[in-house]
Protein backbone atom coordinates (compact mmCIF):
# COMPACT_ATOMS: atom_id res chain seq x y z
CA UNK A 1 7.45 -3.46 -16.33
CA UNK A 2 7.77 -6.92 -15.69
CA UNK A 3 5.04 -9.39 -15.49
CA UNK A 4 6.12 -10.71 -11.97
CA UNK A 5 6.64 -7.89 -10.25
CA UNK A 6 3.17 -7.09 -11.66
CA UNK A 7 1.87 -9.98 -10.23
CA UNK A 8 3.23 -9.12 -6.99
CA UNK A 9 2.03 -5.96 -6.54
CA UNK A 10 -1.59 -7.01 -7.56
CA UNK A 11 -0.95 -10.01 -4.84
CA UNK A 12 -0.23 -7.15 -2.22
CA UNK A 13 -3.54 -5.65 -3.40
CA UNK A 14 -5.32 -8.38 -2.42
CA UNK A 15 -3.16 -9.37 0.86
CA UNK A 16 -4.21 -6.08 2.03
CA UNK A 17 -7.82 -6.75 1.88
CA UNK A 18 -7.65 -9.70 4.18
CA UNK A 19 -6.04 -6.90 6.81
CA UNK A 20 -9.40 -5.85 7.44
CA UNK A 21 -11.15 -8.34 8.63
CA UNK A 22 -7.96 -9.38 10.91
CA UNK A 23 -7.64 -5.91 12.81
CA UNK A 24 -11.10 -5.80 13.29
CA UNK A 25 -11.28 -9.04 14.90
CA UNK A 26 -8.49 -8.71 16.87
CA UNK A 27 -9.41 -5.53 18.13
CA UNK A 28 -12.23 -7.30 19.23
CA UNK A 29 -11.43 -11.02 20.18
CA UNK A 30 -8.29 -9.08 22.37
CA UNK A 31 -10.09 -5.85 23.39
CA UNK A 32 -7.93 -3.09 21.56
CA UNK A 33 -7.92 -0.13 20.56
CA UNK A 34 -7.30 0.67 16.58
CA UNK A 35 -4.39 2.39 17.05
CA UNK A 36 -2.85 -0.46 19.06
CA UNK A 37 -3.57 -3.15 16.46
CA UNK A 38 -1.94 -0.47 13.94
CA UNK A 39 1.19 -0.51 15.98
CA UNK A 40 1.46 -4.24 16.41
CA UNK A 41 0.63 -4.84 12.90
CA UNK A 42 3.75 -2.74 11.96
CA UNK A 43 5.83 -3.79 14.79
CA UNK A 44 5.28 -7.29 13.83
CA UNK A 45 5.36 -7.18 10.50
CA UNK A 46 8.70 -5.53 10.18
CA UNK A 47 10.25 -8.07 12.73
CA UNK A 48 8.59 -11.24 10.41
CA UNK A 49 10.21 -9.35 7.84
CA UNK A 50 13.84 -8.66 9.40
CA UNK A 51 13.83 -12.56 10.39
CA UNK A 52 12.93 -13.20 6.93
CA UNK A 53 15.90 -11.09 4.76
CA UNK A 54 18.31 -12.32 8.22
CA UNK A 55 17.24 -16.12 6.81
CA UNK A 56 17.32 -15.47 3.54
CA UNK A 57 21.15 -13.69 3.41
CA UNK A 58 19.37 -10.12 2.06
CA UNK A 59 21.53 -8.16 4.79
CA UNK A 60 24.79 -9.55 3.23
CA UNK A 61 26.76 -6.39 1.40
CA UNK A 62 23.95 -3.99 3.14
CA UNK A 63 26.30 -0.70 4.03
CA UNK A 64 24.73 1.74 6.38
CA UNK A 65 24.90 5.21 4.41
CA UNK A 66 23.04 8.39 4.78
CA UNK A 67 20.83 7.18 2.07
CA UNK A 68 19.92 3.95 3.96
CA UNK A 69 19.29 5.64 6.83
CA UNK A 70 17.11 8.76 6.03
CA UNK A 71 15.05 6.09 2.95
CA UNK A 72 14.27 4.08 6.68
CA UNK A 73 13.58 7.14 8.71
CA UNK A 74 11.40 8.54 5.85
CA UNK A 75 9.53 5.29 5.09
CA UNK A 76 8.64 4.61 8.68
CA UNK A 77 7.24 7.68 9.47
CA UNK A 78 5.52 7.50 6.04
CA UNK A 79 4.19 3.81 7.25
CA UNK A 80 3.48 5.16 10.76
CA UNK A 81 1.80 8.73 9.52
CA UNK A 82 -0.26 6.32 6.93
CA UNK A 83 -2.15 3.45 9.34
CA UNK A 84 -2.52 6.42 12.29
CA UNK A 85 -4.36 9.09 10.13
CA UNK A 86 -6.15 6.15 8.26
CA UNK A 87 -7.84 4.52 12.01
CA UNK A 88 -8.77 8.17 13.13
CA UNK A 89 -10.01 9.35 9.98
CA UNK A 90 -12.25 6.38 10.21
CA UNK A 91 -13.64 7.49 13.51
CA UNK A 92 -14.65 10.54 12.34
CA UNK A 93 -16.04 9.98 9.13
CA UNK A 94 -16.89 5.91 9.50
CA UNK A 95 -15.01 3.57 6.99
CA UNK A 96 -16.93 3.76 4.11
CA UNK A 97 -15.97 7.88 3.64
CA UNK A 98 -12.52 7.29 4.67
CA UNK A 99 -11.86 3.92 2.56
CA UNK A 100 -13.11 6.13 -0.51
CA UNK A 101 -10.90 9.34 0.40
CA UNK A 102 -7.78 7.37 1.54
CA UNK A 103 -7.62 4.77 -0.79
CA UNK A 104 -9.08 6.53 -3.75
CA UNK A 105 -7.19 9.92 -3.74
CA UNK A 106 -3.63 8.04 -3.31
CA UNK A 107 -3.60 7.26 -6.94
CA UNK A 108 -4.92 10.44 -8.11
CA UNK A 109 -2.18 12.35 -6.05
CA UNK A 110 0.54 9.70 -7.39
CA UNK A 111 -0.51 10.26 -11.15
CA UNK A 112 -0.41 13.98 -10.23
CA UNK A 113 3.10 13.89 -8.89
CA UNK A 114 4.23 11.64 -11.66
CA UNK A 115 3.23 13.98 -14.48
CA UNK A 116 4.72 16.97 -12.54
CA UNK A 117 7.90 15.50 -12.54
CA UNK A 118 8.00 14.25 -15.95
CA UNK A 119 6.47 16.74 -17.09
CA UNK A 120 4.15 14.61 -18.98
CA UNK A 121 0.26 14.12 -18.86
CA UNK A 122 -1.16 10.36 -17.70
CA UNK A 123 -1.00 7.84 -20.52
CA UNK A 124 -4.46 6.83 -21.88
CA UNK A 125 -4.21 3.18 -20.23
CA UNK A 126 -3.10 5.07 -16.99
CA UNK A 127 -6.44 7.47 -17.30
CA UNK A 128 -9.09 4.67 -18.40
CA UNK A 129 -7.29 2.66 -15.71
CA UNK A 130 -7.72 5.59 -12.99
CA UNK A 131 -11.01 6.16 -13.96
CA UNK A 132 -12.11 2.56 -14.20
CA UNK A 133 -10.70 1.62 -10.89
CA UNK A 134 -12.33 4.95 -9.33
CA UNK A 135 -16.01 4.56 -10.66
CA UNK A 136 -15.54 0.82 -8.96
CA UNK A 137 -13.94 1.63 -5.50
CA UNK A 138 -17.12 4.00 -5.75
CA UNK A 139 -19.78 1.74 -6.52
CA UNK A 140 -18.05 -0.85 -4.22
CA UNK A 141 -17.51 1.03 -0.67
CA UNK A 142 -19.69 4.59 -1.58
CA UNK A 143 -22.80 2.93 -1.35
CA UNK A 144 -23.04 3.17 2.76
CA UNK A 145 -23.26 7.11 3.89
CA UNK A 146 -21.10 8.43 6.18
CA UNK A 147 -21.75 7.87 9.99
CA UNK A 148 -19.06 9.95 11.70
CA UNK A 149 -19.40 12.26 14.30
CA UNK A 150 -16.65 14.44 12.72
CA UNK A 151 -17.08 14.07 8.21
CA UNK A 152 -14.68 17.08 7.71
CA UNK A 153 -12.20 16.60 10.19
CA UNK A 154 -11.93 12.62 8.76
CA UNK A 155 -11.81 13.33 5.22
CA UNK A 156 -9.20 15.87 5.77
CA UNK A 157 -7.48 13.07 8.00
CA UNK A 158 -7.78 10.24 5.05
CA UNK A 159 -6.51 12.90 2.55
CA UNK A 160 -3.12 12.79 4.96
CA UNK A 161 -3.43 8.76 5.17
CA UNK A 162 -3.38 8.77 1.25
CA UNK A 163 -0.82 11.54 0.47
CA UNK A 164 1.39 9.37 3.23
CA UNK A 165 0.88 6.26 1.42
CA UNK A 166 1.31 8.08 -1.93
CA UNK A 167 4.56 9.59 -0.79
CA UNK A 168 5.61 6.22 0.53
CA UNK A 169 5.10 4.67 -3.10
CA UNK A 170 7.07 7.41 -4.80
CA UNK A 171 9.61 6.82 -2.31
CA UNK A 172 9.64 3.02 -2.90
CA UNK A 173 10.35 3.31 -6.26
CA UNK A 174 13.80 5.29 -5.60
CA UNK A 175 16.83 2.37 -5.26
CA UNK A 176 18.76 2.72 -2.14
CA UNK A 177 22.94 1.88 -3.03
CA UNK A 178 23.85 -1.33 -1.47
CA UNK A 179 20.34 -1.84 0.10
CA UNK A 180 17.57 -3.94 -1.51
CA UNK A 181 13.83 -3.90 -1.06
CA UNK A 182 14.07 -6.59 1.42
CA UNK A 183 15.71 -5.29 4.10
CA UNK A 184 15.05 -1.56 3.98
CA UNK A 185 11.41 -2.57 4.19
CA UNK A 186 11.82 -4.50 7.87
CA UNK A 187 13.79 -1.92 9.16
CA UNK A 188 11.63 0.75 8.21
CA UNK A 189 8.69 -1.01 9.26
CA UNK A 190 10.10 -2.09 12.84
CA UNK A 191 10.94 1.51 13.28
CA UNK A 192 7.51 2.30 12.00
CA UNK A 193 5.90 0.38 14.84
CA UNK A 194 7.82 1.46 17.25
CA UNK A 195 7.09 5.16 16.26
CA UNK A 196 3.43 4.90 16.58
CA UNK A 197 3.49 2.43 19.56
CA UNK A 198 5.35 5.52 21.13
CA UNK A 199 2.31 8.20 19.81
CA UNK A 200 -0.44 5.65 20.93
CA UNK A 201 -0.67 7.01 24.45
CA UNK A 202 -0.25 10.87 23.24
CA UNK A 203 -3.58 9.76 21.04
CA UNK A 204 -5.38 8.44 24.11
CA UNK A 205 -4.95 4.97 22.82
CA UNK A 206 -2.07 3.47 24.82
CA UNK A 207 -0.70 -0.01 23.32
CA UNK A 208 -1.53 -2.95 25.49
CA UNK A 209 -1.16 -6.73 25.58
CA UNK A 210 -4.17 -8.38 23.97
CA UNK A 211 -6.35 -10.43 26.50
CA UNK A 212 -6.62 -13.60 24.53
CA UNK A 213 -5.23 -16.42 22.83
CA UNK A 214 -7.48 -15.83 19.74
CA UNK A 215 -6.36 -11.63 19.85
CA UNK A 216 -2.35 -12.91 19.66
CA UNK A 217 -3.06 -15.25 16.68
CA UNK A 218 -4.76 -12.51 14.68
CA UNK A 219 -2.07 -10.49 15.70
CA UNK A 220 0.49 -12.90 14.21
CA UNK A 221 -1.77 -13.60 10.94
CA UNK A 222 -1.93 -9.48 11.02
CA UNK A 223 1.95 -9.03 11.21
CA UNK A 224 2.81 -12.38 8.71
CA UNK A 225 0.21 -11.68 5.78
CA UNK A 226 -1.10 -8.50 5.04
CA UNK A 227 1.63 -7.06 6.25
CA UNK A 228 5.02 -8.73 5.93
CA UNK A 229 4.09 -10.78 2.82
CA UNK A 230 2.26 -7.91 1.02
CA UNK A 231 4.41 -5.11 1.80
CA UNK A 232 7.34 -7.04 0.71
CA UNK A 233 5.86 -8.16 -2.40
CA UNK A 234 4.75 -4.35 -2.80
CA UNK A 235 8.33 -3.17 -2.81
CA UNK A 236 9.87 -5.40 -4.13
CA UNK A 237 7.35 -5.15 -7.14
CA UNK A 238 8.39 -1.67 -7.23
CA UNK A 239 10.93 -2.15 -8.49
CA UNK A 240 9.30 -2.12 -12.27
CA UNK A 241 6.27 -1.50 -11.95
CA UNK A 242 5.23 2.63 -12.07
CA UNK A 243 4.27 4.48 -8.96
CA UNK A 244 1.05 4.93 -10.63
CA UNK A 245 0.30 1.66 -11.57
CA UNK A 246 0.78 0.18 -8.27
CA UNK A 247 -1.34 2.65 -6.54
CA UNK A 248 -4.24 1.28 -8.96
CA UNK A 249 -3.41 -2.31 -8.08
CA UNK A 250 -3.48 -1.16 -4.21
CA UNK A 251 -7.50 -0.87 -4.47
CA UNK A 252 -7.39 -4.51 -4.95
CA UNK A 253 -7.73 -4.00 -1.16
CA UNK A 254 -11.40 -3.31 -1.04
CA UNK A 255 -12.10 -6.05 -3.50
CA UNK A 256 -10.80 -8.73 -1.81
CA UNK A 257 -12.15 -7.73 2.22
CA UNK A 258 -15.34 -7.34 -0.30
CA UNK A 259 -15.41 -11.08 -0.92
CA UNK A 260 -13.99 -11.97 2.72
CA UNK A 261 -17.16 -10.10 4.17
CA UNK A 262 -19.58 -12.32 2.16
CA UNK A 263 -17.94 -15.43 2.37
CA UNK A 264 -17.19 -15.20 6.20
CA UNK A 265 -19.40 -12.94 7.53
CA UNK A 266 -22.62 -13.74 5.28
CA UNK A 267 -22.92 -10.03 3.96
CA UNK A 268 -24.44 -8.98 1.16
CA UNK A 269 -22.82 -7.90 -1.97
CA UNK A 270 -26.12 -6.04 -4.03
CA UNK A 271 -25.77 -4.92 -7.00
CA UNK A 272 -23.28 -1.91 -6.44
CA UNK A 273 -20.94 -3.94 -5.50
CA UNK A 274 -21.00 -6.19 -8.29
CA UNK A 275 -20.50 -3.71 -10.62
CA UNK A 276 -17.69 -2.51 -8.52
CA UNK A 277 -15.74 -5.31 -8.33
CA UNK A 278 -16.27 -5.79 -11.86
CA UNK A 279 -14.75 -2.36 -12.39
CA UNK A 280 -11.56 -2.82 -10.21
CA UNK A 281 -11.17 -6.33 -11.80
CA UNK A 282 -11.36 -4.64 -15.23
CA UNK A 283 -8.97 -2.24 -14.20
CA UNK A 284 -6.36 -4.40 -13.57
CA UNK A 285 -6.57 -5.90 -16.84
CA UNK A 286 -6.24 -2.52 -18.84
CA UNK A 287 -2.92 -2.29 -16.50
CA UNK A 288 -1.76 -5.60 -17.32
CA UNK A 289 1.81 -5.47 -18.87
CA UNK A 290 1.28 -6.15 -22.62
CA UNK A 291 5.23 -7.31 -22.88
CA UNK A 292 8.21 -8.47 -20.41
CA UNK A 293 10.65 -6.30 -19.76
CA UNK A 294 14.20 -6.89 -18.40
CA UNK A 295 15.42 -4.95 -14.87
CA UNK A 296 16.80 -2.08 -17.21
CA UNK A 297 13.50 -0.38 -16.33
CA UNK A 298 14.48 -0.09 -12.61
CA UNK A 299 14.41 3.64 -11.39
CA UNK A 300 18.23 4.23 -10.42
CA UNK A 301 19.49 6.26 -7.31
CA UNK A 302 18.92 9.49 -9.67
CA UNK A 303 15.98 9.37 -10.71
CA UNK A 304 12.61 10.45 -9.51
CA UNK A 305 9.92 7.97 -8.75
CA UNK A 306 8.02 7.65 -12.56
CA UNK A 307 10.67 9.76 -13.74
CA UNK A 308 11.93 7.93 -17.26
CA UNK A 309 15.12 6.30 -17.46
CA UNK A 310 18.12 6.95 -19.88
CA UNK A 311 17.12 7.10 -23.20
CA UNK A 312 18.43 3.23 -24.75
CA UNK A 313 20.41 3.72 -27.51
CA UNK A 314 18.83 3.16 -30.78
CA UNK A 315 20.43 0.23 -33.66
CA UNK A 316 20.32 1.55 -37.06
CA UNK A 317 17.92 -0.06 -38.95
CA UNK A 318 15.72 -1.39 -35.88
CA UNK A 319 12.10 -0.99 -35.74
CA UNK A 320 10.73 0.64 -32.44
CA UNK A 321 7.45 0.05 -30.85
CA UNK A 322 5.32 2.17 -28.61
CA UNK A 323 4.56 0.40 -25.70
């Protein structure tokens, strides 16, 4: 695992948080529904993101293949399935619940899938991590009870937003031939929000224009930073850093709309939440990488996402270390 792809997963952890505050606004400020804002924030994103890889030459050597196309398909229904079961969950069983369930069981079912494939039980970092970052998410958003008309149906709902966005990490990790990060990200994305612009009426939430100036530039702050920065830093972190691991780093989310709530919107953080965002903070350093590793570790077209790669060959006479 590689110290900057570390550091940019962790910095889509605490993108994400800012993504919040932004939908909720512009929701508001532009008089939209949820679902709406999802599909713009999608739509946008993955077009910020196509421009982006376009500028920056990604798409050169690209070759449409059956694995391009059904890693895209997969990933934007993953994307779409993720941010629609996530906004009704929360209208069942408010945010608080369905921050907990969603965000909180998608690193739990990662570390689950991860050991069934390897056939291999959590590391102890991976398990003081889990249960460190847990015990904070928690003490951080579990202090508010639930205030949905519907607990059951939502938590059953965020259980489907956080399988999606496990899935969606497992599937991240696999390397698409002649594709990079970059550029299977926008397209998956664009075709993401077009998917669930397309549901949005079959939901009862059809996607309109916003009515405001102030609704289209949270739109575009929506589309640019939690969402086209983070989820290309995400991926493209991916690339070393375990499944696991980066689900952990993803409840940097909470942490940081946390700290945008008391610092813009003059709420209180208590005591609770101190000690939870002590805990996520403290879980990040326990994941920390303790060494710099070259790209070797990438998972290769083969290979299962946390599945281990080829065994390196060992020098006679070389010391190993346990890492």
């Amino acid at each position: 695992m590689r110290r900057a792809d570390f550091a940019l997963v962790a910095l889509a952890g605490l993108l994400w948080g800012t993504g919040g505050l932004a939908g909720a606004a512009a929701g508001e400020s532009g008089h939209l529904p949820s679902v709406a804002v999802a599909a713009y924030r999608l739509l946008g994103g993955g077009l910020v993101l196509l421009v982006g890889a376009a500028l920056l030459g990604a798409f050169r050597g690209v070759r449409v293949s059956r694995a391009l196309v059904g890693h895209v398909a997969a990933t934007a229904v993953l994307a779409a399935t993720y941010q629609a079961a996530y906004f009704a969950a929360v209208e069942r069983a408010g945010v608080a619940t369905s921050t907990l369930v969603a965000l909180g069981g998608a690193p739990v079912l990662v570390a689950v899938g991860t050991a069934v494939a390897t056939r291999r039980p959590p590391s102890r970092t991976t398990v003081l991590a889990t249960v460190l970052a847990l015990t904070g998410l928690l003490a951080l958003v579990g202090t508010s009870g639930g205030t949905g008309r519907a607990p059951l149906a939502g938590v059953l709902l965020a259980l489907v937003s956080a399988a999606s966005f496990a899935a969606m990490t497992g599937l991240g990790r696999r390397v698409v031939p002649q594709a990079g990060p970059l550029p299977t990200t926008a397209l998956a994305f664009t075709l993401g929000g077009i998917l669930l612009a397309a549901v949005a009426p079959v939901l009862g939430d059809p996607v309109g224009a916003p009515d405001s100036a102030t609704g289209w530039w949270l739109l575009a702050f929506l589309a640019i930073v939690p969402t086209a920065t983070a989820y290309g830093a995400y991926f493209t972190g991916l690339r070393t850093v375990p499944a696991t691991t980066a689900s952990l780093l993803a409840l940097l989310e909470p942490l940081t709309a946390t700290v945008g709530a008391v610092l813009l919107l003059d709420e209180r953080l208590g005591l609770g939440g101190a000690v939870g965002a002590v805990l996520l903070a403290s879980a990040v350093v326990v994941l920390r990488p303790r060494t710099s590793t070259g790209p070797t570790s990438m998972v290769g077209p083969g290979h299962a996402a946390g599945q281990p790669a080829a065994p390196t060959p060992r020098v006679p006479g070389a010391r190993t270390r346990r890492e």
